[in-house]
Protein backbone atom coordinates (compact mmCIF):
# COMPACT_ATOMS: atom_id res chain seq x y z
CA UNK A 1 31.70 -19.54 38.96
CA UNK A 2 32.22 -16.97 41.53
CA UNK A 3 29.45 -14.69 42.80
CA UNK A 4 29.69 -11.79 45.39
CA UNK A 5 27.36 -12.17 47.87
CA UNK A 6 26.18 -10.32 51.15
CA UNK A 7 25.80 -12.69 54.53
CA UNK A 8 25.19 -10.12 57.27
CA UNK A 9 26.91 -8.68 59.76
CA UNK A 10 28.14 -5.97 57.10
CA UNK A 11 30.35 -8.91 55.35
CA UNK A 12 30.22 -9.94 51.36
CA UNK A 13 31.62 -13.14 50.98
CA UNK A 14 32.82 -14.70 47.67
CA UNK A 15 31.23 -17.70 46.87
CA UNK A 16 31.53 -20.54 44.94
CA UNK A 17 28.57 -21.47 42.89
CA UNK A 18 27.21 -23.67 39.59
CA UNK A 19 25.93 -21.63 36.36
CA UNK A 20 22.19 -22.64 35.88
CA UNK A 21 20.97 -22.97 32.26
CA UNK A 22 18.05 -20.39 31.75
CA UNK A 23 14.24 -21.55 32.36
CA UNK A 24 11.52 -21.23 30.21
CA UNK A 25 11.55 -17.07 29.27
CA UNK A 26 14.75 -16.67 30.82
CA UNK A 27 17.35 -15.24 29.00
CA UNK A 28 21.18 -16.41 31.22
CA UNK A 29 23.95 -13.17 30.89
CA UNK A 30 27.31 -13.49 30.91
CA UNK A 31 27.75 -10.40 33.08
CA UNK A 32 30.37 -7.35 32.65
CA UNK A 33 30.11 -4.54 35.19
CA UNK A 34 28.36 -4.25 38.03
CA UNK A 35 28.06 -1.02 39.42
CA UNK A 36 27.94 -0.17 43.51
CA UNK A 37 25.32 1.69 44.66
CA UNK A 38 23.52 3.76 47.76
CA UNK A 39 21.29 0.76 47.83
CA UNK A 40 24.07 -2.05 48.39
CA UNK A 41 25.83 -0.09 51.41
CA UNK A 42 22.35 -0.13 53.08
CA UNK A 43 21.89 -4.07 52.41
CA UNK A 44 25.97 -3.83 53.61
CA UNK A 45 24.79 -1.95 56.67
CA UNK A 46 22.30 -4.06 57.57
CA UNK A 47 19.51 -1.71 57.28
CA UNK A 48 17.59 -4.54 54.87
CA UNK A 49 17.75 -7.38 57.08
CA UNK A 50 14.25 -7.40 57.64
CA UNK A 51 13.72 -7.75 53.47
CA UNK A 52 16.42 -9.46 52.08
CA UNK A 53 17.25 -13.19 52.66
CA UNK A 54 21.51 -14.41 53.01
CA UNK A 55 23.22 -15.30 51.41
CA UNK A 56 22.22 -12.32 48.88
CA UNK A 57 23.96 -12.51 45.51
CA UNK A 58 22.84 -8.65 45.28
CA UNK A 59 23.74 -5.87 42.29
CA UNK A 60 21.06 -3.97 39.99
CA UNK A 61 23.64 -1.77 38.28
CA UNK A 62 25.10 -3.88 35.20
CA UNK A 63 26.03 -4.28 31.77
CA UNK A 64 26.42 -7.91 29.94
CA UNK A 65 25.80 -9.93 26.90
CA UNK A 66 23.27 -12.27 26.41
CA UNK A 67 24.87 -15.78 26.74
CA UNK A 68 21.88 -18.56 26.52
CA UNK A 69 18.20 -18.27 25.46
CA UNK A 70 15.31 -20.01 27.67
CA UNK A 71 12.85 -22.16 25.89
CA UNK A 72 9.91 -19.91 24.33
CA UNK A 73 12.76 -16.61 24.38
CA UNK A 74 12.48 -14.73 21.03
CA UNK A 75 14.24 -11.62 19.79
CA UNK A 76 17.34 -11.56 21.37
CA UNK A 77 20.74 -13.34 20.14
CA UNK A 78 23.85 -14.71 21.88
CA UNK A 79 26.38 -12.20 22.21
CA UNK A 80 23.77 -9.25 22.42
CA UNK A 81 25.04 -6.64 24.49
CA UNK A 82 21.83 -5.58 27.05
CA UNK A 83 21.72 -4.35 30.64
CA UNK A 84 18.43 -4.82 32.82
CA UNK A 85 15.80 -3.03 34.07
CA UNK A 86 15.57 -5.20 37.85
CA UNK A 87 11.59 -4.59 38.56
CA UNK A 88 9.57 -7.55 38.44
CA UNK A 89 5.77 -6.44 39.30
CA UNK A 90 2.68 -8.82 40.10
CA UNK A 91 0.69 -7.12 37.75
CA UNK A 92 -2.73 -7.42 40.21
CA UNK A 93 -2.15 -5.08 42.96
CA UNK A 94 -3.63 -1.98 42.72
CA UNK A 95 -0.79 0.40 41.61
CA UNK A 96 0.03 -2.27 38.98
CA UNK A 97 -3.93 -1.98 37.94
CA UNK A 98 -3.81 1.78 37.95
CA UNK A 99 -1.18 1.72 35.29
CA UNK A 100 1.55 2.32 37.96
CA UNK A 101 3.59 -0.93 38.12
CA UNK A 102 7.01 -0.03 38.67
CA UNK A 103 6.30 0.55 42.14
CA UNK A 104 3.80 -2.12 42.27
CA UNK A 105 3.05 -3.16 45.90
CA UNK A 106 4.52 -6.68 45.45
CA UNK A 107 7.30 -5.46 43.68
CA UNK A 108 10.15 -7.71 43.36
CA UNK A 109 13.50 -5.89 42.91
CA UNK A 110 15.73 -7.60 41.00
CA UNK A 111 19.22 -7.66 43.12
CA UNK A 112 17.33 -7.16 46.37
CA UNK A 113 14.31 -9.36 46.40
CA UNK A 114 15.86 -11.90 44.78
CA UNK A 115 19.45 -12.47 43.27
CA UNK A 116 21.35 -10.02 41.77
CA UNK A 117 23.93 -9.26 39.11
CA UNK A 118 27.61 -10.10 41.33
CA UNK A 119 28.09 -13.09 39.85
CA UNK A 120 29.19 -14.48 36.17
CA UNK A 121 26.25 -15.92 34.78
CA UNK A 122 23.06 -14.49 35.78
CA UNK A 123 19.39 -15.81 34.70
CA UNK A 124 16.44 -12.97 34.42
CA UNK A 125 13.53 -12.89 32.92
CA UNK A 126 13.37 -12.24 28.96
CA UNK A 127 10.91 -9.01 29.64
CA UNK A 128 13.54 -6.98 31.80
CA UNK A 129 16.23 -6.69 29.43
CA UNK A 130 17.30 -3.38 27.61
CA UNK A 131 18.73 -3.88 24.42
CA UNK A 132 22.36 -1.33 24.37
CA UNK A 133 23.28 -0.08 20.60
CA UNK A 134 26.51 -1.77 19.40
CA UNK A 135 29.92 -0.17 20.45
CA UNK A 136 28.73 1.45 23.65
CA UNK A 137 31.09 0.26 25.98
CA UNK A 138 30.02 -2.18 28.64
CA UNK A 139 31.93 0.17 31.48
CA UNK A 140 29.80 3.06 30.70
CA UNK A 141 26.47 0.92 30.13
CA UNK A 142 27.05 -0.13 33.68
CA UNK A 143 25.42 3.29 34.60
CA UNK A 144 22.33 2.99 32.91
CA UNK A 145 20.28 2.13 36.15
CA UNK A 146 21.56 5.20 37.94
CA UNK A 147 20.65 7.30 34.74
CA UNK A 148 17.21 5.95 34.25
CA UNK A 149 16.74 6.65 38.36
CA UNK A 150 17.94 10.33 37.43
CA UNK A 151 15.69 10.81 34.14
CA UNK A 152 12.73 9.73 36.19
CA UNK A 153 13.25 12.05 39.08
CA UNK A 154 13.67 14.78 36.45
CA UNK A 155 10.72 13.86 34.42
CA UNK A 156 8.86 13.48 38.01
CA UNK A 157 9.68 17.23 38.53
CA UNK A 158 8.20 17.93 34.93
CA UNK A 159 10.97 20.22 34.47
CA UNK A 160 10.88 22.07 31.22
CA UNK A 161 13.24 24.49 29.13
CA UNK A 162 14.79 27.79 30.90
CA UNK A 163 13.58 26.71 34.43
CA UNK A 164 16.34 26.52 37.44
CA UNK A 165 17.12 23.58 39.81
CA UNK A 166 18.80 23.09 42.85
CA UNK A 167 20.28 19.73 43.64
CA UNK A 168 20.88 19.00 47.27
CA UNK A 169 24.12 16.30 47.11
CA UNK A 170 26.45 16.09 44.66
CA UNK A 171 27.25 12.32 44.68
CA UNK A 172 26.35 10.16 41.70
CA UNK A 173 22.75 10.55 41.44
CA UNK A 174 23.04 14.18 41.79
CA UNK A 175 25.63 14.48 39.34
CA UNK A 176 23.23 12.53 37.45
CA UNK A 177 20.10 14.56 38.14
CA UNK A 178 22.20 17.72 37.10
CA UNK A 179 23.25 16.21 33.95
CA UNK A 180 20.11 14.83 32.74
CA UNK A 181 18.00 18.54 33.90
CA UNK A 182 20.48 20.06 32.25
CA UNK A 183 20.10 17.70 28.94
CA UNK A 184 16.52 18.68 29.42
CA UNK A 185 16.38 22.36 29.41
CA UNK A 186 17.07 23.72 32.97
CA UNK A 187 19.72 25.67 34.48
CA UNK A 188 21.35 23.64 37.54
CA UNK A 189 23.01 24.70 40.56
CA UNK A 190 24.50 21.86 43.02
CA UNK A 191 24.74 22.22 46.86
CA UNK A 192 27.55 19.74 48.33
CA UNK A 193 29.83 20.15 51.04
CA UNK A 194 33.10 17.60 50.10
CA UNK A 195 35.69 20.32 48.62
CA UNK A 196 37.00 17.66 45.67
CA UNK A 197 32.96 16.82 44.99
CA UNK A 198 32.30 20.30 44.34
CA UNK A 199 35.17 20.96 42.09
CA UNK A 200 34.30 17.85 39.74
CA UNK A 201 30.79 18.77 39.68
CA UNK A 202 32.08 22.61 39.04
CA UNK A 203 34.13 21.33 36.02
CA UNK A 204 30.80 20.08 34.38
CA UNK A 205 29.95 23.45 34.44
CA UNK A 206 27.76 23.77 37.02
CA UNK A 207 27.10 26.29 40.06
CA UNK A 208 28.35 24.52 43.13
CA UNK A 209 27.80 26.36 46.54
CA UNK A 210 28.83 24.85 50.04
CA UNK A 211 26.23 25.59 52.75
CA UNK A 212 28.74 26.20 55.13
CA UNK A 213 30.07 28.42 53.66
CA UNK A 214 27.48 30.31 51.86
CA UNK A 215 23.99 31.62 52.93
CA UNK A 216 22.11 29.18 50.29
CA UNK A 217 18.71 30.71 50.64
CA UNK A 218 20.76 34.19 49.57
CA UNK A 219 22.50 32.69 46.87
CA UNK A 220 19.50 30.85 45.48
CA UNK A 221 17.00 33.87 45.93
CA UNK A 222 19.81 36.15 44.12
CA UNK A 223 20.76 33.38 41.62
CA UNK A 224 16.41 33.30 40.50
CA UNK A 225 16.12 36.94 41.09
CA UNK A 226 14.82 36.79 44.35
CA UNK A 227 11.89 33.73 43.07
CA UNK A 228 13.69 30.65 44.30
CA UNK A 229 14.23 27.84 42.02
CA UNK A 230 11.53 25.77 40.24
CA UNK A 231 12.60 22.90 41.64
CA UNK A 232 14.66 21.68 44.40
CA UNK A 233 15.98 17.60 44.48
CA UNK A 234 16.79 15.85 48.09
CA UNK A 235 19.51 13.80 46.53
CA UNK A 236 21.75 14.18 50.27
CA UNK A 237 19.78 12.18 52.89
CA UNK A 238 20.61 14.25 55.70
CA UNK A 239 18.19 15.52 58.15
CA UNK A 240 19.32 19.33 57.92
CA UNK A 241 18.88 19.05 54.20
CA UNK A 242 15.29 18.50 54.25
CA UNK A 243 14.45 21.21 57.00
CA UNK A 244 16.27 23.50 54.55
CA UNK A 245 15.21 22.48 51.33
CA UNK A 246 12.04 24.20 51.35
CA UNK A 247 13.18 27.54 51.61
CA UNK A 248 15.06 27.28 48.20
CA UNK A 249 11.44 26.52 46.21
CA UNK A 250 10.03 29.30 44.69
CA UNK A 251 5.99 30.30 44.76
CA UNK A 252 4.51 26.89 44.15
CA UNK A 253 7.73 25.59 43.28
CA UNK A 254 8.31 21.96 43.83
CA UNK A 255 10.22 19.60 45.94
CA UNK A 256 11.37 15.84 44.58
CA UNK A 257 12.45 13.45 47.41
CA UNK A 258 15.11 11.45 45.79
CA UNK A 259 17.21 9.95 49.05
CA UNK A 260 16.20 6.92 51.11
CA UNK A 261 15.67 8.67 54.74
CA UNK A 262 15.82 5.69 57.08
CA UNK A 263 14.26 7.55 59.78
CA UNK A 264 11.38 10.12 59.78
CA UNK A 265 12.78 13.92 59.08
CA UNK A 266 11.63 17.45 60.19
CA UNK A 267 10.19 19.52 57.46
CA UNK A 268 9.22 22.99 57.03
CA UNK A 269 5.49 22.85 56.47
CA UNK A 270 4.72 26.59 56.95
CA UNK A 271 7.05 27.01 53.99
CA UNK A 272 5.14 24.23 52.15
CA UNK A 273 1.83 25.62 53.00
CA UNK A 274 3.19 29.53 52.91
CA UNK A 275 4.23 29.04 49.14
CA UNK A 276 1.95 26.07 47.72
CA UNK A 277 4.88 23.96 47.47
CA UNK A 278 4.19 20.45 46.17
CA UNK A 279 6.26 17.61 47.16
CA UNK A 280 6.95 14.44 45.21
CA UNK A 281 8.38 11.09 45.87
CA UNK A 282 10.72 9.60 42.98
CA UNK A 283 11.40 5.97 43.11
CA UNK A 284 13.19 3.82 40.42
CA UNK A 285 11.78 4.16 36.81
CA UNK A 286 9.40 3.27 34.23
CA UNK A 287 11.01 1.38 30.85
CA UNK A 288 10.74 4.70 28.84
CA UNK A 289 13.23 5.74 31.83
CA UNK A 290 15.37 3.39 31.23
CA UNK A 291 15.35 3.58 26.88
CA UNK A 292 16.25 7.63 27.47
CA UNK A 293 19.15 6.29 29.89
CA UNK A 294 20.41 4.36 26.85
CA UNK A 295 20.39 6.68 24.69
CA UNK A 296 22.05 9.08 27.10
CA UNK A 297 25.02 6.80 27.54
CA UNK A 298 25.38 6.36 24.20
CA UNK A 299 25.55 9.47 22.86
CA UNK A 300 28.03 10.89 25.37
CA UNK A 301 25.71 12.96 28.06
CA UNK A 302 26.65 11.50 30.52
CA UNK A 303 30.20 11.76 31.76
CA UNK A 304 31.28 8.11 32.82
CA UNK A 305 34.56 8.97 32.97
CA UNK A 306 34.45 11.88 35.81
CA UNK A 307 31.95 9.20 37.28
CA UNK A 308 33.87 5.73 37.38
CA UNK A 309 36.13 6.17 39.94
CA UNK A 310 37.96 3.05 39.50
CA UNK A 311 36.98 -0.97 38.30
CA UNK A 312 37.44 -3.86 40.95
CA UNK A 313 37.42 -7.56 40.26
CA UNK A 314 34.80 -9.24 42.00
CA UNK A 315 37.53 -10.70 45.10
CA UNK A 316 37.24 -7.21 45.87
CA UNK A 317 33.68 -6.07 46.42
CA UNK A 318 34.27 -5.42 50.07
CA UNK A 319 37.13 -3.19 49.98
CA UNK A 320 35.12 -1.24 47.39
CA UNK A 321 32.22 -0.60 49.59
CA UNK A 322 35.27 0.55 52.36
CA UNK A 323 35.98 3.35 49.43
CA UNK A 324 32.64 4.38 49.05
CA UNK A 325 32.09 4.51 52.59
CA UNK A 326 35.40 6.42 53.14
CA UNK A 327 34.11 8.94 50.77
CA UNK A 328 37.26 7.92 48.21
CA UNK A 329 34.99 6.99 45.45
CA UNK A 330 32.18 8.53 43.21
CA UNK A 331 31.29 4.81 41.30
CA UNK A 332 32.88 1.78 41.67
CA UNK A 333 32.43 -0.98 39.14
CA UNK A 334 33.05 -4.45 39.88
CA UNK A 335 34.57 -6.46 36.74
CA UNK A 336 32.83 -9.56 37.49
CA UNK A 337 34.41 -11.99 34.85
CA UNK A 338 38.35 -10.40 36.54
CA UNK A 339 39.50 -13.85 38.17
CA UNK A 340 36.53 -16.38 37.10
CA UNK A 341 38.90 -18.56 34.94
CA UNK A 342 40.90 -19.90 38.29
CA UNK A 343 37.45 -21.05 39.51
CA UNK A 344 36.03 -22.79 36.56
């Protein structure tokens, strides 16, 4: 079989490999779509080198079937269509003990810490698969990872019915965060500066405002009637974001750090201390996460189509990651079974 795998230097390689019958409580899926992700351009970039060990077969973002059952595997059948929740925790550190174990301090991330989903035939453990309802379609389930990220920030927020968010980025997991605040009560407004972003995130019907262009302290404070919003998300990454994004929160309004800020950033504690702010960290997702993330696939919340911008076979990962780079691309899926016959 073929697999897609990263071997430094900012090059993915396709490599020739053997399919492994499951182990004992291993279930082996014959994998669909694999989606790209923020995540995989910093393994690309080289900004994981210190975690991750090459030749990475890497992907977390997928959709499958289930195509062999490990001895001692019950409840799932051959041809079940599932996707995976990648966290594999210890159990016995202390965040797993205090209840918290999908950011247990040993955590193994499934397509980072050990092999991923870019190949045909990929062995997990029985526990981390999510069952998908028949007839959802194995493009869209490919997004269920990035949902469940974006129902966990949300429900990190505790945002409830009538309340008004500001989302800082409008690339998929904003989108995402939009969508699912929306689904869950709030009002949303989306700060992003790329011109076509902002018009595909406007036909969702959101607010969209470009901070170049706009005052966005103005606009927010006369968009809440002069409170500020309830909550602002860091979806963007960039170091002027943060320094800003406190002076959008209202009186102890709060802030959700969603991006993955390689370096240290400046923030605004006067604000923070000023208006009582409280700041949270969101990071992956607990399984109840990921069974809302089903269900808002399924039942059309999401919208996959505005968010797929096109499906590669797996010869061309690389040139996919150029796209996202490029800023061409909102999602790119890789068809991972496009071209496995000529290898078998």
């Amino acid at each position: 079989m073929l697999t897609a795998a990263y071997t430094g230097h900012r090059t993915i390689d396709v490599i020739e490999a053997e399919p492994q019958p499951p182990a004992a409580g291993q279930v082996r899926i014959r994998v669909a779509y694999v989606g790209l992700c923020g995540t995989d351009l910093h393994i690309l970039h080289g900004s994981m080198d210190a975690r991750v060990q090459t030749p990475l077969v890497f992907g977390h973002e997928m959709s499958g079937t289930v195509d062999a059952l490990g001895e001692g595997v019950v409840g799932w059948e051959v041809g079940q269509p599932v996707t995976v929740m990648p966290l594999a925790w210890d159990g016995t550190c202390p965040a797993c003990l205090a209840g918290n174990e999908h950011i247990c301090q040993n955590l193994d991330f499934i397509g980072i810490d050990s092999p991923g989903a870019l190949q045909a035939f990929w062995n997990v453990p029985a526990d981390v698969l999510v069952a998908l309802p028949d007839g959802v379609a194995l493009d869209a389930a490919a997004l269920v990872e990035p949902v469940a990220v974006a129902v966990h920030d949300v429900r990190r927020a505790e945002i409830t019915g009538g309340e008004k968010a500001v989302v800082i980025g409008g690339g998929p997991i904003g989108v995402l965060i939009a969508t699912v605040a929306r689904a869950f009560g709030a009002e949303v407004a989306v700060i992003e500066l790329d011109p076509a972003r902002r018009a595909q995130i406007a036909g969702l019907g959101f607010a969209t405002l470009d901070p170049r262009e706009t005052d966005q302290v103005a606009w927010v404070e006369e968009w809440t009637g002069g409170a500020g919003a309830d909550v602002v998300f860091e979806v963007s990454g960039a170091a002027q974001a943060v320094l800003g994004a406190t002076s959008l929160a209202k009186v102890r309004g709060t802030l959700v750090v969603v991006a993955i800020h390689p370096t240290p950033r400046e923030i605004d504690l006067k604000r923070v201390f000023w208006r009582e702010l409280r700041i949270l960290g969101a990071r992956v997702y607990r399984r109840t996460d990921f069974e809302r993330a089903v269900e808002l696939v399924a039942d059309g919340t999401i919208p996959s189509d505005l968010l797929i911008t096109k499906i590669v076979p797996l010869a061309e990962t690389q040139a996919a990651f150029e796209d996202l780079e490029a800023g061409r691309a909102m999602k790119v899926l890789v068809d991972v079974q496009v071209g496995q016959e000529a290898s078998a």
